[in-house]
Protein backbone atom coordinates (compact mmCIF):
# COMPACT_ATOMS: atom_id res chain seq x y z
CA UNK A 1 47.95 35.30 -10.60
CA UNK A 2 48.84 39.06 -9.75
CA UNK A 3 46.34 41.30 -11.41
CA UNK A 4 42.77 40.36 -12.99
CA UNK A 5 42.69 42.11 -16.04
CA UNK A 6 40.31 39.93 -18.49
CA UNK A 7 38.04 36.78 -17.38
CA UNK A 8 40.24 34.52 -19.61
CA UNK A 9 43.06 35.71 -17.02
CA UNK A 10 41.26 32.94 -14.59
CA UNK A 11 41.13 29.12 -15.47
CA UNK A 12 38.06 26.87 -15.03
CA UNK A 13 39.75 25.69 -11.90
CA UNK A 14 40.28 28.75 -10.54
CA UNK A 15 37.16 30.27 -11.06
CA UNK A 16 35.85 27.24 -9.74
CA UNK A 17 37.50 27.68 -6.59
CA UNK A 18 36.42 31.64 -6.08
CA UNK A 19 32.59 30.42 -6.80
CA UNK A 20 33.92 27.69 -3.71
CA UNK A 21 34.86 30.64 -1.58
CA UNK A 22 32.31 32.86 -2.35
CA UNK A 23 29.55 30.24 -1.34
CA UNK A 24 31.55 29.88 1.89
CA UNK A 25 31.64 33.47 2.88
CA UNK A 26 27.87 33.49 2.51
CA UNK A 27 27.75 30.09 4.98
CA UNK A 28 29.96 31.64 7.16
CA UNK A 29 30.81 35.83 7.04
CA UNK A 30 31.75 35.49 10.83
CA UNK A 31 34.71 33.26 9.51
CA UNK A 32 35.96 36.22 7.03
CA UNK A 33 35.16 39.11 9.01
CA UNK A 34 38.97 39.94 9.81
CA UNK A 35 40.99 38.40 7.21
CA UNK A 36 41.95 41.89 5.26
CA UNK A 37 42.30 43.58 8.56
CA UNK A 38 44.96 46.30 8.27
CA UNK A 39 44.65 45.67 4.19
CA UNK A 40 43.79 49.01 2.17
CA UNK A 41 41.57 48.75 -1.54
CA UNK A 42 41.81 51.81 -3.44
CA UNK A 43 38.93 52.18 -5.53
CA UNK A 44 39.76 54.26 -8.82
CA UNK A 45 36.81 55.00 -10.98
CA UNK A 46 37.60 56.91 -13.83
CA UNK A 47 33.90 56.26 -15.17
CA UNK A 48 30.85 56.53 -13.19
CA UNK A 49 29.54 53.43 -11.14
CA UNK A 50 26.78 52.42 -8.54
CA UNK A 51 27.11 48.78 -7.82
CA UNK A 52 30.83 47.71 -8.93
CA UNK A 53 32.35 50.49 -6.89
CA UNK A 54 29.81 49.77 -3.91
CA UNK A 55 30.11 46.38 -4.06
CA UNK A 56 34.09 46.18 -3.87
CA UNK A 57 34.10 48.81 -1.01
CA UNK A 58 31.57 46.77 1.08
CA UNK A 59 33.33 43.87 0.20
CA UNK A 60 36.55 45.39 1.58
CA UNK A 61 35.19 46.15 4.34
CA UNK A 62 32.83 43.00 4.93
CA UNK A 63 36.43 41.30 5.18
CA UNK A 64 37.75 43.91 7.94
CA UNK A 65 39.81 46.24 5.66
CA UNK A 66 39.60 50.10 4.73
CA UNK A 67 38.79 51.44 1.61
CA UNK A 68 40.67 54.69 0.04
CA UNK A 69 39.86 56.25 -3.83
CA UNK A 70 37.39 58.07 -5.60
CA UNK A 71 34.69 57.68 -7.73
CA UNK A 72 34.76 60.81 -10.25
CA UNK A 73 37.96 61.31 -12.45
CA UNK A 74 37.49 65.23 -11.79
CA UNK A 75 38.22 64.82 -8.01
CA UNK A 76 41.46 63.35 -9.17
CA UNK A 77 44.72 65.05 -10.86
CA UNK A 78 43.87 62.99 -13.97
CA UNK A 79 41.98 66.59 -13.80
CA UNK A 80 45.41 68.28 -13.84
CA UNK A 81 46.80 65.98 -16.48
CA UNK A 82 48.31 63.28 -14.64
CA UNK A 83 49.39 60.35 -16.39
CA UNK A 84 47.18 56.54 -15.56
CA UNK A 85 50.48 55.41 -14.90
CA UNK A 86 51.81 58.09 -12.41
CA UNK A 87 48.35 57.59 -10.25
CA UNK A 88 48.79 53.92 -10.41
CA UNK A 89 52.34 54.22 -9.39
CA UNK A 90 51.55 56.75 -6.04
CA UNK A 91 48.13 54.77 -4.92
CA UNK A 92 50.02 51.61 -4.65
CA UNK A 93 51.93 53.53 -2.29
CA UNK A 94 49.24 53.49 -0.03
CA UNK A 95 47.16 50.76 -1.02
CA UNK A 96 47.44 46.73 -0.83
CA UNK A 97 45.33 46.84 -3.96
CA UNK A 98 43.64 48.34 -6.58
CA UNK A 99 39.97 48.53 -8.39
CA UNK A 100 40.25 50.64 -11.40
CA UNK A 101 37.63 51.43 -13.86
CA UNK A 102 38.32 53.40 -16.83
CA UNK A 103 36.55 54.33 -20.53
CA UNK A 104 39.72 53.68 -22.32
CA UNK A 105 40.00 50.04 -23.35
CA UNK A 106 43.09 48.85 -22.38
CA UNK A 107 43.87 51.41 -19.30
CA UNK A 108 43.76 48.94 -16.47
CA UNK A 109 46.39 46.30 -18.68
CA UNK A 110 48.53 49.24 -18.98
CA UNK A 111 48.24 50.19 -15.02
CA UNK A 112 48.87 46.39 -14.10
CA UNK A 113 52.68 47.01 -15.37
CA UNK A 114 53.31 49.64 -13.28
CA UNK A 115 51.77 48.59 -10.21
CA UNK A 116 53.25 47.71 -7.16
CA UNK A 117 49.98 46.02 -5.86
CA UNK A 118 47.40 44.09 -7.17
CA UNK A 119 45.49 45.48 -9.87
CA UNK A 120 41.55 44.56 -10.86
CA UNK A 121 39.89 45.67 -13.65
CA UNK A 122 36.45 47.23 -12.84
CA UNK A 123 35.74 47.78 -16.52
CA UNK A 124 37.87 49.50 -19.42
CA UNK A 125 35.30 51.16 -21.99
CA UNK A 126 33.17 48.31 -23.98
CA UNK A 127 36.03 46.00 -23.66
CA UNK A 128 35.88 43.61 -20.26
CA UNK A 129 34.55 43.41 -16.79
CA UNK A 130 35.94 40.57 -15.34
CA UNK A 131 34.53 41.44 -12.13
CA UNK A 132 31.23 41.23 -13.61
CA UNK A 133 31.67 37.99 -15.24
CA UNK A 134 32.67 36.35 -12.42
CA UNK A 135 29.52 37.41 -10.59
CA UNK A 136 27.38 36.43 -13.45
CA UNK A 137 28.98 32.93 -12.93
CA UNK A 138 28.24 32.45 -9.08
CA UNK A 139 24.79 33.70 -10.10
CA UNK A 140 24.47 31.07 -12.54
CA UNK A 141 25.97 28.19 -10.07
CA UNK A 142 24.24 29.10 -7.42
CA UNK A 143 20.60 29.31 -8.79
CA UNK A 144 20.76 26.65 -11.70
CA UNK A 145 23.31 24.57 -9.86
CA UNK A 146 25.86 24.38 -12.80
CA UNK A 147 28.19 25.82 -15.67
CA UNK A 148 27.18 23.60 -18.24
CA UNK A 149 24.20 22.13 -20.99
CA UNK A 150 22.66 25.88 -20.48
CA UNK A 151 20.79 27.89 -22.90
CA UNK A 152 21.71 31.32 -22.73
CA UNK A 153 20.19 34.21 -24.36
CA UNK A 154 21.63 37.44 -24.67
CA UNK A 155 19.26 40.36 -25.42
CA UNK A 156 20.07 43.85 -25.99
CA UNK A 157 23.01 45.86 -26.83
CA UNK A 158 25.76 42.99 -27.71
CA UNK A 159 27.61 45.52 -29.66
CA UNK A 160 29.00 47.77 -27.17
CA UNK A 161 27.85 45.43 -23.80
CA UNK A 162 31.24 44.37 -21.95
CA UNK A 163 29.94 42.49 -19.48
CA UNK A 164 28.24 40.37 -22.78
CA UNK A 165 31.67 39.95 -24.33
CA UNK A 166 32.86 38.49 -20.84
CA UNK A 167 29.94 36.25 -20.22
CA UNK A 168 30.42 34.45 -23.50
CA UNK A 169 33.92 34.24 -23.73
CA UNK A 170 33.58 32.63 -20.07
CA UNK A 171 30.81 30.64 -20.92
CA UNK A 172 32.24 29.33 -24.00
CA UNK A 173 34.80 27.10 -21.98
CA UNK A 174 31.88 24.98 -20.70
CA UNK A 175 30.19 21.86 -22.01
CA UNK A 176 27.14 21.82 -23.88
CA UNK A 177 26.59 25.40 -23.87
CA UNK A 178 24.01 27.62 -26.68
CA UNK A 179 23.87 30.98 -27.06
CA UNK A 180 20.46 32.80 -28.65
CA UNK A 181 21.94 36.30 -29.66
CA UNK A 182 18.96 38.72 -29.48
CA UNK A 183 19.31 42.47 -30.92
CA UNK A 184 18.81 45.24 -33.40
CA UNK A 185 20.83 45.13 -36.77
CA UNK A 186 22.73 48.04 -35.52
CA UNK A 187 23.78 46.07 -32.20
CA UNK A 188 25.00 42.86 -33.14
CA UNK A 189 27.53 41.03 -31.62
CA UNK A 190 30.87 42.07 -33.00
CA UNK A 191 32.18 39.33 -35.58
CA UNK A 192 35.56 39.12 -34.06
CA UNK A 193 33.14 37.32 -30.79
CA UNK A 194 31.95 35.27 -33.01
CA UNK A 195 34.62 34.21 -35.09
CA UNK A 196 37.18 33.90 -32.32
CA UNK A 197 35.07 32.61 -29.09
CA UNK A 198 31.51 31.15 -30.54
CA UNK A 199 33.07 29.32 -34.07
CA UNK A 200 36.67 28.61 -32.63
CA UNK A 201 35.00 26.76 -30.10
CA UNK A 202 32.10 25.30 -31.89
CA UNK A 203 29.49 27.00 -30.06
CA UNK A 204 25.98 26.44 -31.40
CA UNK A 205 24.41 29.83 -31.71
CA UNK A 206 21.71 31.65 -33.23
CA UNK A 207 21.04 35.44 -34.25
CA UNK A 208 17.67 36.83 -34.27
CA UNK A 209 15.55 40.05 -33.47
CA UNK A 210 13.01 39.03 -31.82
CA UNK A 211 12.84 37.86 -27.86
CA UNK A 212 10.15 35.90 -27.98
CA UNK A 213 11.44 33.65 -30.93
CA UNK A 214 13.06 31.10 -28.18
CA UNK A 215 12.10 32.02 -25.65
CA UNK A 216 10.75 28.51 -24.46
CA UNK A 217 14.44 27.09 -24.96
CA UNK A 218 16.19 29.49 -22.62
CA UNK A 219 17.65 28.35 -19.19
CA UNK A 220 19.28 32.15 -18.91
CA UNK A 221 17.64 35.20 -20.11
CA UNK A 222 20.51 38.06 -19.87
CA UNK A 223 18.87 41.14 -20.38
CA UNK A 224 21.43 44.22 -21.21
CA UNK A 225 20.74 48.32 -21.23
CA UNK A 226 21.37 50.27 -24.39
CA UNK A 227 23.93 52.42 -23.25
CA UNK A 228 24.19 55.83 -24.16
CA UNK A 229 27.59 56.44 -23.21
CA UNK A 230 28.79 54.00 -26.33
CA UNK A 231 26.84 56.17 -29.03
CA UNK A 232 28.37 58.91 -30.79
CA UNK A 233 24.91 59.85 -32.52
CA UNK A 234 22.08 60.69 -29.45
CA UNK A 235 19.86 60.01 -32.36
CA UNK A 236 20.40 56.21 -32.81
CA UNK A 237 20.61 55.73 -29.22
CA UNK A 238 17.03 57.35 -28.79
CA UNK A 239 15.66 55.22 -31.82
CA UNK A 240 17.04 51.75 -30.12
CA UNK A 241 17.06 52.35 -26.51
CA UNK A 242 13.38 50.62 -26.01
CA UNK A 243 14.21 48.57 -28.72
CA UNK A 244 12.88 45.35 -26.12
CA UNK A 245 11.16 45.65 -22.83
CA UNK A 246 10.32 42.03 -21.62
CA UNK A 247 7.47 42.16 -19.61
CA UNK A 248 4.77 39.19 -17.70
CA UNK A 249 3.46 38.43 -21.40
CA UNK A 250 6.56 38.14 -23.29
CA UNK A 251 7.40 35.11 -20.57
CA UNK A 252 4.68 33.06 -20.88
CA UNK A 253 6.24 30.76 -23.10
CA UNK A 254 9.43 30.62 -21.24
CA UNK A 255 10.33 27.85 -18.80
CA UNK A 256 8.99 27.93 -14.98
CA UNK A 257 13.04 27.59 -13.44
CA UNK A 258 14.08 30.42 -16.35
CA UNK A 259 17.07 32.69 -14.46
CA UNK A 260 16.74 36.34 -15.83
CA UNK A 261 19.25 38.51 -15.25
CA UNK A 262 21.03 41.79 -15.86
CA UNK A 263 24.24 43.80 -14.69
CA UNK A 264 21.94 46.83 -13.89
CA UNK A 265 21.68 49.53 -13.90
CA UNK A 266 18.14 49.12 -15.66
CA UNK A 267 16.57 52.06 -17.63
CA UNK A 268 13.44 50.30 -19.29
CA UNK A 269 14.56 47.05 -20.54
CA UNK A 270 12.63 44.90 -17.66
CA UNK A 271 9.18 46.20 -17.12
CA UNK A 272 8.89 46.70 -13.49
CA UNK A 273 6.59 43.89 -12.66
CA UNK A 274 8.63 41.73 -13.70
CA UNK A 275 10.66 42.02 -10.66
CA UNK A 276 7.60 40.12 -8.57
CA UNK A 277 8.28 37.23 -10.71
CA UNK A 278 10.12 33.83 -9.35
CA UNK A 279 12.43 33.90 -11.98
CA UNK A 280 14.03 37.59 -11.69
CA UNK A 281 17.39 37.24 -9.93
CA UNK A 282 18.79 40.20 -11.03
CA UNK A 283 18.90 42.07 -7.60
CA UNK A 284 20.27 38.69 -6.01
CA UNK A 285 22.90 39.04 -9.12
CA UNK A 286 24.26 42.13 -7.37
CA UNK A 287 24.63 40.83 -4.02
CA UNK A 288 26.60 37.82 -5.27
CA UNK A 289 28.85 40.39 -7.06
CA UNK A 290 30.03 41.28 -3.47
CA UNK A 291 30.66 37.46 -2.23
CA UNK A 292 32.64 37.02 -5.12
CA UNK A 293 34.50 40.12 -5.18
CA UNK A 294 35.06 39.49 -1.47
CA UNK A 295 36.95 35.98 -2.71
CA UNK A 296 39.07 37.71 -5.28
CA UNK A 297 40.36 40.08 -2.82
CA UNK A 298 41.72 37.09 -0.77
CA UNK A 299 42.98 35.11 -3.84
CA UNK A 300 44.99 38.37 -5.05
CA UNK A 301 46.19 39.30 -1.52
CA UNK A 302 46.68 35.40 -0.76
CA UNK A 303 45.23 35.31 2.09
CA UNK A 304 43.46 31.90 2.97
């Protein structure tokens, strides 16, 4: 594999053996500490981004490399009208490999034929983030202790959500897996999921509105942001965007080893006190984002 450009890029087995490296380099960072030395990531962000940009720099560097890029499009001669492809083709120039994100679906796929170097998409518009996926799945191995006969609830915008399309179209390849689709009307999961990844693959799921409906059958609770930059209409984003806020009350049916999570960032989705609660790993989610990005980076550079 050259480029990750969509989580179904990965097979079981590999993704298997990045969650295997990932849980090494948290054993044992003293053992990874110079393995990209004299490697370059250029970090590309066409879109705005706290944690995935963060995370891949630090992991870059974590592994004894340097990190080149930018994180604002308008600090870039995409401002003067450069071409996606033109950038791609002069930063592998200088780079070893790339982390693009970018808010037209389909821009990193298109940057992966040009390139020279490893590309990995960082997230293309409401489309995929593989990168996010991957550390959803090394969240999930490492605090339930496995991939399959999971619950999963998804709550929140699974319209426009990326990083929900990923997770079930990931998730889907395991055995004995459920989904419990939680949203507004106006937010549903597009039909094409369903058709092509939940039905093609005989996934059991259900759709409701309400969180609490379940609640006591969930093993994941994935909570997701309504995100403004997908609406066209500030009006329907302001009427949905506190459409659910789980709080201590709304979890008192739910199971003591329940893992909630969420790709951040948060706006009011998760009251705050819930993050005092056992089951919140959603701040541990974003560490393991840089253990596994950290094993990518070696898989794509092949380095061992």
């Amino acid at each position: 594999m050259k480029n990750l450009i969509d989580i179904k890029d990965l097979s079981i087995e590999e993704i298997e053996e990045l969650i295997k490296v990932a849980k090494d380099i948290m054993q044992n960072p003293e053992k990874y500490s110079e393995k990209c030395k004299y490697k370059k990531l250029a970090t590309l962000f066409f879109e705005p981004s706290t944690r995935t940009r963060l995370s891949f720099e630090a992991a870059m560097m974590e592994l004894g490399g340097n990190v080149i890029g930018f994180s604002d499009a308008q600090s870039s001669s995409t401002s003067k009208g450069e071409s996606v492809s033109d950038t791609i083709q002069v930063v592998g120039c200088y780079s070893d490999i790339i982390a693009m994100r970018h808010p037209k679906e389909g821009a990193p796929l298109v940057a992966a034929m040009k390139s020279t170097v490893p590309i990995i998409n960082a997230g293309d518009g409401g489309h995929n983030h593989p990168t996010q996926t991957l550390t959803d799945l090394l969240t999930i191995a490492c605090e339930k202790n496995r991939l399959d006969n999971l619950t999963i609830g998804v709550c929140g915008d699974l319209k426009f959500g990326r990083t929900v399309h990923s997770l079930i179209t990931a998730m889907s390849r395991y055995k004995n897996i459920k989904f419990v689709l939680i949203s507004p009307e106006e937010l549903k999961i597009p039909e094409y999921i369903k058709e092509e990844i939940l039905e093609k693959n005989n996934i059991e799921y259900i759709e409701t509105n309400d969180i609490e409906e379940k609640m006591e059958n969930l093993d994941i609770l994935y909570m997701t942001r309504v995100q403004k930059e997908r609406f066209f209409n500030e009006e329907d984003y302001l009427r949905l965007k506190d459409y659910y806020i789980l709080n201590i009350n709304k979890l008192e049916k739910a199971k003591k080893d329940l893992c909630i999570m969420h790709p951040l960032p948060r706006v009011n989705e998760i009251a705050t006190e819930v993050d005092e609660d056992d089951r919140a790993c959603y701040f541990k989610q974003a560490k393991y984002g840089k253990y596994i990005r950290m094993a990518l980076i070696l898989k794509l550079l092949k380095i061992s």
